[in-house]
Protein backbone atom coordinates (compact mmCIF):
# COMPACT_ATOMS: atom_id res chain seq x y z
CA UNK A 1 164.57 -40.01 75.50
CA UNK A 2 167.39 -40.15 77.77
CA UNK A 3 171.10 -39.51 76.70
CA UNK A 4 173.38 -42.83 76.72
CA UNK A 5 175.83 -40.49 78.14
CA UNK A 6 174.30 -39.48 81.33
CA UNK A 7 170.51 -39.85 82.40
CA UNK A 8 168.67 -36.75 83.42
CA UNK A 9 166.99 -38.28 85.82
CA UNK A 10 170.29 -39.36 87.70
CA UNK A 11 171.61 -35.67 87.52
CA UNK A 12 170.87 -32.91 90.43
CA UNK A 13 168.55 -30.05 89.52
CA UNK A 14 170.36 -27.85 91.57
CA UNK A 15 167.68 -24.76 93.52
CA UNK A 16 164.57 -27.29 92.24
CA UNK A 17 162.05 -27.59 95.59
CA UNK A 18 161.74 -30.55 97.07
CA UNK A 19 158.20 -30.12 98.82
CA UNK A 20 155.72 -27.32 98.89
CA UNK A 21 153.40 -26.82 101.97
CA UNK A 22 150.21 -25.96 102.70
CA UNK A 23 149.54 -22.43 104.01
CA UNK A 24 149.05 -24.13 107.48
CA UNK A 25 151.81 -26.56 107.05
CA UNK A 26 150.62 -29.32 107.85
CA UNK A 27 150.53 -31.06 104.68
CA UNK A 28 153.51 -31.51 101.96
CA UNK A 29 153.27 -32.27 98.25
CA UNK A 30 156.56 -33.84 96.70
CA UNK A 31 157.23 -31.77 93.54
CA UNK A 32 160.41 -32.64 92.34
CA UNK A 33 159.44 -35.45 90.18
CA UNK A 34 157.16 -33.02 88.34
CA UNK A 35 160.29 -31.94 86.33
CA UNK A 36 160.33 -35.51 84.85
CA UNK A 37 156.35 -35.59 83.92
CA UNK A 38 157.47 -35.26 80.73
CA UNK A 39 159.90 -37.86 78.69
CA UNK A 40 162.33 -34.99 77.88
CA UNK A 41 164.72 -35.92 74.98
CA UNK A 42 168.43 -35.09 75.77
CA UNK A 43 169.65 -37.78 72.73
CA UNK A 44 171.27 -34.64 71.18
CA UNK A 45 174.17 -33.95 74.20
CA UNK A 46 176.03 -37.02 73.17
CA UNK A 47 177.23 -35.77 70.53
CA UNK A 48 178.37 -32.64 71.43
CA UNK A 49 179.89 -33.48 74.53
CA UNK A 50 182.08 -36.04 73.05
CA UNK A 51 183.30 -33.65 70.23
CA UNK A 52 183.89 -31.00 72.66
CA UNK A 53 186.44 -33.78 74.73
CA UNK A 54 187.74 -34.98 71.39
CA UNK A 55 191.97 -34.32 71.10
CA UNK A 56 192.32 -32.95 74.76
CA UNK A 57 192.13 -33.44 78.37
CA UNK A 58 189.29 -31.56 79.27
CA UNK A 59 186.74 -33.31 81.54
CA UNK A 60 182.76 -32.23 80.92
CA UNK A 61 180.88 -31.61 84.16
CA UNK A 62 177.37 -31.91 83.90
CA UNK A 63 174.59 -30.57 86.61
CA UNK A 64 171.11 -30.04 86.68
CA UNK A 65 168.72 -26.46 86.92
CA UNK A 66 165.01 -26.13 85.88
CA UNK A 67 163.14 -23.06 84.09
CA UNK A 68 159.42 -22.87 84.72
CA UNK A 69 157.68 -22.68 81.23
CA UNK A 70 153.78 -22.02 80.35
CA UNK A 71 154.29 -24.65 77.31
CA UNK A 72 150.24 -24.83 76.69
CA UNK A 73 150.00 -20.54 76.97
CA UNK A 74 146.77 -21.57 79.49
CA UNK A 75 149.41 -20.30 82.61
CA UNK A 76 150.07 -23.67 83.39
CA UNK A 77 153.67 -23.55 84.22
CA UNK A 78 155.76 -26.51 84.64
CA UNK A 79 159.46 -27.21 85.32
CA UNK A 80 161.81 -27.73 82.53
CA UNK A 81 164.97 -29.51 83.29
CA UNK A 82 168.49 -28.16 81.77
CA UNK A 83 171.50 -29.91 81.93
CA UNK A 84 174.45 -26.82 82.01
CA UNK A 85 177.82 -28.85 81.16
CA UNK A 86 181.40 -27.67 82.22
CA UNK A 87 183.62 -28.18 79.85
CA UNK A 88 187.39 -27.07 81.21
CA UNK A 89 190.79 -28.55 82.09
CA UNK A 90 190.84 -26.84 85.01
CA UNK A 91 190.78 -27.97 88.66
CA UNK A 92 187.96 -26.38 90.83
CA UNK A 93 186.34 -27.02 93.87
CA UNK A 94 182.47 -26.95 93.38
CA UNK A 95 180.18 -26.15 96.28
CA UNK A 96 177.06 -24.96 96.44
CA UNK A 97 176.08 -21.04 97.47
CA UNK A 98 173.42 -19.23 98.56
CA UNK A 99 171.36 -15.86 100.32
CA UNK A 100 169.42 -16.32 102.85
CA UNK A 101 168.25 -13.33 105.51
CA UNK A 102 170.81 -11.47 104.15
CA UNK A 103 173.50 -13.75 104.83
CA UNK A 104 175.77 -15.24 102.07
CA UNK A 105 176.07 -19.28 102.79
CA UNK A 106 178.51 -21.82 101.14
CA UNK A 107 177.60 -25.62 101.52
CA UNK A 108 179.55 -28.36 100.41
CA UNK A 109 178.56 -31.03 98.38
CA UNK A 110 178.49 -33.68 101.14
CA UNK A 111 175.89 -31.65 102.75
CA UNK A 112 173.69 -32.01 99.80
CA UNK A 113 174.65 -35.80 100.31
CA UNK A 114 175.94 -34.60 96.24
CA UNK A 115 178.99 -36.27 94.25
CA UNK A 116 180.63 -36.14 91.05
CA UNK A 117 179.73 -39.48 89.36
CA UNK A 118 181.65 -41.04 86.15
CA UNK A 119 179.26 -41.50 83.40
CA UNK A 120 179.33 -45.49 81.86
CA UNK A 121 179.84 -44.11 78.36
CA UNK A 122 182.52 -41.74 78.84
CA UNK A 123 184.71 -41.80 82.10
CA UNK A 124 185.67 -38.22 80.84
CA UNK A 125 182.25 -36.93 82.01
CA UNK A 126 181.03 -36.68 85.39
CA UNK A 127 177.90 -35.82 86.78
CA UNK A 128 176.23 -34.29 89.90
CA UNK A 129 174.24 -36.81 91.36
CA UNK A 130 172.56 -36.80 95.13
CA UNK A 131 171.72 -39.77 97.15
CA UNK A 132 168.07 -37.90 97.70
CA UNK A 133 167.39 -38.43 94.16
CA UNK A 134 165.54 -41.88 94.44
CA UNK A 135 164.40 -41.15 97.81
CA UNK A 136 162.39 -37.92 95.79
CA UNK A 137 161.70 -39.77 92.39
CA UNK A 138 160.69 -43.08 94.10
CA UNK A 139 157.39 -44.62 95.52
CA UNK A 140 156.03 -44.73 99.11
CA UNK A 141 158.37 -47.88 99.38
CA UNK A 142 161.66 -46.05 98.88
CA UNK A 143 163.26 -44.89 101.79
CA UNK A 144 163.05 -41.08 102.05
CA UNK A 145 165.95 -40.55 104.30
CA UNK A 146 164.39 -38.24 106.26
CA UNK A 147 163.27 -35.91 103.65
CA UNK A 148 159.37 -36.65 104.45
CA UNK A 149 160.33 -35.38 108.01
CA UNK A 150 162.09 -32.38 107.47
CA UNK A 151 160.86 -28.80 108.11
CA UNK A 152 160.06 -26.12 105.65
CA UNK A 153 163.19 -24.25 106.75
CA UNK A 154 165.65 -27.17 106.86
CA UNK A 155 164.67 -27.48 103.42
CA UNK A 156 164.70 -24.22 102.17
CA UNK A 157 169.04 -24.24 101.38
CA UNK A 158 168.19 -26.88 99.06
CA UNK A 159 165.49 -24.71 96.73
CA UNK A 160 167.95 -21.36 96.94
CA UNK A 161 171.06 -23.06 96.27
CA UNK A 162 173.33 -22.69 93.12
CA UNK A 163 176.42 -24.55 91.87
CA UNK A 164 178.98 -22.57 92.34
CA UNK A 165 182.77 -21.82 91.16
CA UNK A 166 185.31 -18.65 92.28
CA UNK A 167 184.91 -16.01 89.90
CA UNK A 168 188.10 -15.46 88.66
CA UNK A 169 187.67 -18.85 86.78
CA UNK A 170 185.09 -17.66 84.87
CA UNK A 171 186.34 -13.80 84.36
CA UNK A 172 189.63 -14.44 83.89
CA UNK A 173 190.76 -11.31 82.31
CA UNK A 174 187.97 -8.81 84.50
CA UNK A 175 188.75 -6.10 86.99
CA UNK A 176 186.83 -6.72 90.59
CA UNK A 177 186.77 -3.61 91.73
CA UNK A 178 185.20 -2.82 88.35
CA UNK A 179 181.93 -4.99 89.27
CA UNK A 180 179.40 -2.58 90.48
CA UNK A 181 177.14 -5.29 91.68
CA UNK A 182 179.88 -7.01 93.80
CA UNK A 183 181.34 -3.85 95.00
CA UNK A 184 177.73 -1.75 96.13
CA UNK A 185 176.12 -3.57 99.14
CA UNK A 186 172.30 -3.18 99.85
CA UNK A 187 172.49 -3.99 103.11
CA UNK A 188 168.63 -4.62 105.06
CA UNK A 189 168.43 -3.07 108.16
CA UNK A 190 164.97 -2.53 111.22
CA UNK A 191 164.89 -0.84 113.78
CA UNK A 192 161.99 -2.03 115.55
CA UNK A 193 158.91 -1.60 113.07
CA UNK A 194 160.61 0.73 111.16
CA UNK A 195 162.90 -0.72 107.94
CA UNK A 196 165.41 0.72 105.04
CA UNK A 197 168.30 -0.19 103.50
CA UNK A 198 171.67 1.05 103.77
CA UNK A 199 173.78 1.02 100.16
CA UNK A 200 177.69 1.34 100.86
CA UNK A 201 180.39 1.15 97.87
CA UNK A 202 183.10 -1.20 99.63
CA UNK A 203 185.32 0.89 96.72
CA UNK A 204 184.68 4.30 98.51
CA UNK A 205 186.83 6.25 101.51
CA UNK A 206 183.92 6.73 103.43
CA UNK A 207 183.82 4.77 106.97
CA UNK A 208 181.45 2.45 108.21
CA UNK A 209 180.97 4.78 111.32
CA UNK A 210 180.58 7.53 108.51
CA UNK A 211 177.73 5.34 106.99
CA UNK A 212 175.97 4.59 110.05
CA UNK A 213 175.89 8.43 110.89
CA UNK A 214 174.53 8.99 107.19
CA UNK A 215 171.77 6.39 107.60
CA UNK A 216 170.73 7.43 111.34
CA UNK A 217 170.36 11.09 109.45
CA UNK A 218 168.42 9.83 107.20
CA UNK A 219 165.91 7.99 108.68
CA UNK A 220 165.78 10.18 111.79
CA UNK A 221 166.53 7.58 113.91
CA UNK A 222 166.91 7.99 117.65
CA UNK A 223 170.31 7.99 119.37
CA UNK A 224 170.37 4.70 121.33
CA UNK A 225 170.07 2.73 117.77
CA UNK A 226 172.81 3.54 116.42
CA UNK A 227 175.01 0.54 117.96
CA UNK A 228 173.19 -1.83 116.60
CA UNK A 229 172.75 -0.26 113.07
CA UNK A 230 176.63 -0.07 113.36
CA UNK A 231 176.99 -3.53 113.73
CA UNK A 232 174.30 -4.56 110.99
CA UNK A 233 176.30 -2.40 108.39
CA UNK A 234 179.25 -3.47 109.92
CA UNK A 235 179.69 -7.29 108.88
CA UNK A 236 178.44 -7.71 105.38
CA UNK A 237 181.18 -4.61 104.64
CA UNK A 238 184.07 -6.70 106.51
CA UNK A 239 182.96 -9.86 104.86
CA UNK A 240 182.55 -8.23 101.38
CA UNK A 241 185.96 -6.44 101.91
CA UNK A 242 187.52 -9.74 102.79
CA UNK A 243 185.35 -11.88 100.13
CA UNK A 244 187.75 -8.67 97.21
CA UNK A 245 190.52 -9.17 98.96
CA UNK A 246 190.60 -12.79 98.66
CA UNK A 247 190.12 -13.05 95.18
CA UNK A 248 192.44 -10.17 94.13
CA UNK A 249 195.08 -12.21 96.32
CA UNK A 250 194.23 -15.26 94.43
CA UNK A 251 194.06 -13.40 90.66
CA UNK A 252 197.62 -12.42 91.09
CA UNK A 253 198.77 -15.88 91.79
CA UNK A 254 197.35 -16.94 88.59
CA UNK A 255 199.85 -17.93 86.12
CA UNK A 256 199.54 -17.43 82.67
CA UNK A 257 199.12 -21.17 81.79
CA UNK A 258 196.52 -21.25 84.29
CA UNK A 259 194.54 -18.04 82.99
CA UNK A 260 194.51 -19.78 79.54
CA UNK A 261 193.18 -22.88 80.92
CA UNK A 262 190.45 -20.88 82.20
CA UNK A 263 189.85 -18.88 79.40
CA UNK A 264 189.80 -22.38 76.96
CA UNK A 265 186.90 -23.96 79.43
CA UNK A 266 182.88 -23.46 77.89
CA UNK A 267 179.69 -23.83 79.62
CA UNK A 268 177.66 -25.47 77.78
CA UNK A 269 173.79 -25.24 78.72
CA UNK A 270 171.13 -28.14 76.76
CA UNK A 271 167.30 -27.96 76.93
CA UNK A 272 165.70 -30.65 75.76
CA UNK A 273 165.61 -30.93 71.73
CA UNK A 274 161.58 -30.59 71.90
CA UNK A 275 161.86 -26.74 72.47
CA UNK A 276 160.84 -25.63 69.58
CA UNK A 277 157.20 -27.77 69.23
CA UNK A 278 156.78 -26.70 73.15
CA UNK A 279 157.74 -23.00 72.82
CA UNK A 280 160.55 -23.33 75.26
CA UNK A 281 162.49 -19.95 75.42
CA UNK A 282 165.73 -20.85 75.61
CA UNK A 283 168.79 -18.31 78.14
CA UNK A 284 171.65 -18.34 78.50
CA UNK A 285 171.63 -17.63 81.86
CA UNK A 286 172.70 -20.22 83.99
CA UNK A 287 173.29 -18.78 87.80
CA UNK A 288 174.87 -16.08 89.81
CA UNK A 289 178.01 -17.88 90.09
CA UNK A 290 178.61 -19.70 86.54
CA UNK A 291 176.80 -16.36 84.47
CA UNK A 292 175.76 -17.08 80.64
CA UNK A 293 176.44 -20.14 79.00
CA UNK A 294 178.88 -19.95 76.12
CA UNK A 295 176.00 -21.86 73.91
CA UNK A 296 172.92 -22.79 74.32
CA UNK A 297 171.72 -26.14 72.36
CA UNK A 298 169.51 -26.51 71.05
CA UNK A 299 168.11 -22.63 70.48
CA UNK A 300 164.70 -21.35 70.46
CA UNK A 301 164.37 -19.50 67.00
CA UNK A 302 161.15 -16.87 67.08
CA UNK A 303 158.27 -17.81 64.42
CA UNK A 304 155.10 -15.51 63.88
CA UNK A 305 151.60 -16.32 64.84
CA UNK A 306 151.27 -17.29 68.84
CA UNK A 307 151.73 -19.83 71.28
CA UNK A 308 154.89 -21.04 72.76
CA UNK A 309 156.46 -21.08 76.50
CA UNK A 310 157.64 -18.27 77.99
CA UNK A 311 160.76 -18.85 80.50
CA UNK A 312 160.45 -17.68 84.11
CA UNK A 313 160.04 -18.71 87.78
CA UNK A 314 157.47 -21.31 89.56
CA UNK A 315 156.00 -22.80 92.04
CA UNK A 316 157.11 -20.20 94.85
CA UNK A 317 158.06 -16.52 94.65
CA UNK A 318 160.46 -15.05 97.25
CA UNK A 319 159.01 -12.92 99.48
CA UNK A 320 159.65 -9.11 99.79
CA UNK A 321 161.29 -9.03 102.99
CA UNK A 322 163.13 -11.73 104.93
CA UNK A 323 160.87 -13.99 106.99
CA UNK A 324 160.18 -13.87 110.93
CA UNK A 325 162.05 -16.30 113.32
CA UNK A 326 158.90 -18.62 113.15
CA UNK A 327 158.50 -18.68 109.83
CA UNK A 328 160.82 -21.20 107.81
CA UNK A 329 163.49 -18.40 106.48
CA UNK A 330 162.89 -17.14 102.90
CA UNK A 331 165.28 -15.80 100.10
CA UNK A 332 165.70 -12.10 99.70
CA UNK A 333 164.84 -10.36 96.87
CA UNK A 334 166.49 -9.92 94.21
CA UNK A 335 166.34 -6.38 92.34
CA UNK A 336 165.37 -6.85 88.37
CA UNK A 337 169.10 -6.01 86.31
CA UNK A 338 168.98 -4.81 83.50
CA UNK A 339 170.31 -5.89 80.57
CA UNK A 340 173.92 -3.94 80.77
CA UNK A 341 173.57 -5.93 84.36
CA UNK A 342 172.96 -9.58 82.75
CA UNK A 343 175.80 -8.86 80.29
CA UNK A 344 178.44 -8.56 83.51
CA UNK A 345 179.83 -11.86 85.03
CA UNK A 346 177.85 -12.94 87.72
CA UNK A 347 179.13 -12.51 90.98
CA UNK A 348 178.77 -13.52 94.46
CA UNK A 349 175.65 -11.61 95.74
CA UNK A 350 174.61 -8.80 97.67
CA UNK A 351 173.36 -9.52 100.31
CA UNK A 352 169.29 -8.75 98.88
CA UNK A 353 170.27 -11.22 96.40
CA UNK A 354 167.96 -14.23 95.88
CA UNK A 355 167.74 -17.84 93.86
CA UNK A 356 168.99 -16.06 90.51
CA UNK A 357 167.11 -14.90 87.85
CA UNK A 358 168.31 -12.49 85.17
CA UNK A 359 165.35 -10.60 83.27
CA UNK A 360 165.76 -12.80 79.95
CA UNK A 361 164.50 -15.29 82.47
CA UNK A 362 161.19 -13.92 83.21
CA UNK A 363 158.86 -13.44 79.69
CA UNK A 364 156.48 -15.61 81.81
CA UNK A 365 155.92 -13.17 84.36
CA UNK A 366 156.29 -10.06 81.38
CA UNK A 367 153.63 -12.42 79.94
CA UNK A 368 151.15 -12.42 82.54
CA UNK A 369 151.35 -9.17 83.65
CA UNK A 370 150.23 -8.32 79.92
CA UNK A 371 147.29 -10.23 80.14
CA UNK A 372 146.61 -8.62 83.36
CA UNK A 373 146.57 -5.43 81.77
């Protein structure tokens, strides 16, 4: 059952895959519409929403992520749309972010052919919407605007992607240089078959020179590499560097009214109301850039006896290392945080960041590997 305030179906999921391919490539299964398989009821966001707009001038934006759930315990795992609404008064300019071979990428909406649409019900609340959506929900008669055509790695940017927003708008009152996961790069380096990684504190006195020295030391790596391991360390430091600089610059312009403004907005994340008959583990996790929701509706409560969903990834796994030049590029990895991690904002990545997951995502891989065992 669809909200009157906003369809699901008309909203981005934001990092959902488009296609998956065959292991020769040749063929291409559409699996975005599998999030909809279900008739998920949203009635319940309505309601909230509105109060949350009632006696100010906040504006609700509303986009799209999905959580892969085993909802039958049998392993099946399916995709579970959630709708993560922005409540703030606030003026931000959303874009989309990702990792990808290392490299930190920032894509604007129009790129994801993406807009902010005005719900019918409430011109207070806008929504992400794509023009791929009915091109990837529709039958062999809808035009598919190229999407049919596309290769494995022109689509990739559209399964890493998250929504994202600067930090300071969502830590107002935080220290940057405080963040160890901003501030301590992993930085993936080769030299020919051999490969390591290189971990510099951007916070630290010591030089990139000094660094490259220290790694070359290390890894007992011949002379006549060490240009080129100086410039692979080199740019995601200088970028980093920049990336603190920036937003320390723009912290300090921040004036008190605005901080508040910032500090007044909520993220809001819904699953749909069915979550407790289908065992749907509910997060609060929403992405790298956004962090934890401030509520989470409705929420999972734990009952004894067995069954139930358990939250994690699906349908493809990024792979360990990132992916040759013939190969359609994958995501790095991500290392697991722990919880202290999860409780911090979320940041821009490093650069072995992937598609976001915190660990309260994954009981469905914890879950498997028990029955492994």
């Amino acid at each position: 059952m669809a909200s009157t305030l906003v369809n699901p179906k008309d909203v981005f999921l934001v990092g959902m895959e488009f296609y998956l391919f065959s292991e020769d490539k040749k063929q291409r299964t559409c699996v975005y519409p599998t999030a909809f398989k279900r008739d998920w009821d949203y009635s319940h966001i309505e309601g909230i929403v509105s109060a949350a707009l009632e006696g100010n001038n906040k504006t609700a934006y509303i986009f799209g992520t999905t959580e892969g759930f085993d909802t039958s315990g049998m392993g099946d795992i399916i995709p579970v749309p959630t709708l993560n609404c922005f409540i703030t008064a606030g003026q931000w300019e959303a874009k989309f972010g990702y990792v990808m071979q290392g490299k930190e990428v920032f894509k604007s909406l129009t790129d994801f052919k993406c807009e902010w649409k005005s719900s019918e019900s409430n011109k207070r609340v806008q929504y992400l919407s794509s023009s791929y959506i009915p091109a990837l929900l529709g039958g062999d008669d809808v035009d598919k605007m190229g999407l049919d055509t596309m290769s494995e790695e022109e689509l990739a940017p559209f399964q890493f992607a998250n929504l994202y927003i600067e930090p300071e708008k969502r830590t107002v009152d935080q220290d940057s240089t405080a963040d160890d996961e901003f501030c301590v790069l992993v930085i993936p380096c080769s030299t020919g078959a051999q490969g390591f990684n290189v971990e510099f504190d951007i916070r630290e006195k010591v030089t990139i020179e000094q660094a490259t020295d220290n790694a070359m030391k290390e890894n007992e790596l011949p002379a006549d590499c060490r240009q080129e391991l100086l410039e692979t360390i080199s740019k995601p430091v200088k970028e980093r560097r920049e990336q603190l600089a920036q937003e320390l610059e723009r912290r300090k312009k921040m004036s008190d009214d605005e901080k508040q403004t910032w500090r007044d907005s909520k993220l809001i994340k819904f699953y749909p109301s069915t979550i407790q008959k289908d065992g749907i583990r509910t997060v609060q996790f929403v992405n790298r850039y956004f962090g934890k929701a401030e509520e989470v509706n409705p929420t999972y409560k734990k009952t004894f006896g067995f069954g139930g969903g358990f939250g994690g990834g699906f349908f493809k796994q990024p792979a360990a290392a990132p992916a040759p030049a013939a190969e359609a590029p994958k995501a790095d990895p991500q290392p697991e945080s722990t919880e202290a991690k999860t409780s911090k904002r979320k940041r821009s990545p490093s650069p072995v960041d992937d598609k976001d997951k915190s660990d309260d995502e994954q009981p469905a891989k914890k879950q498997q590997k028990k029955k492994k065992d």
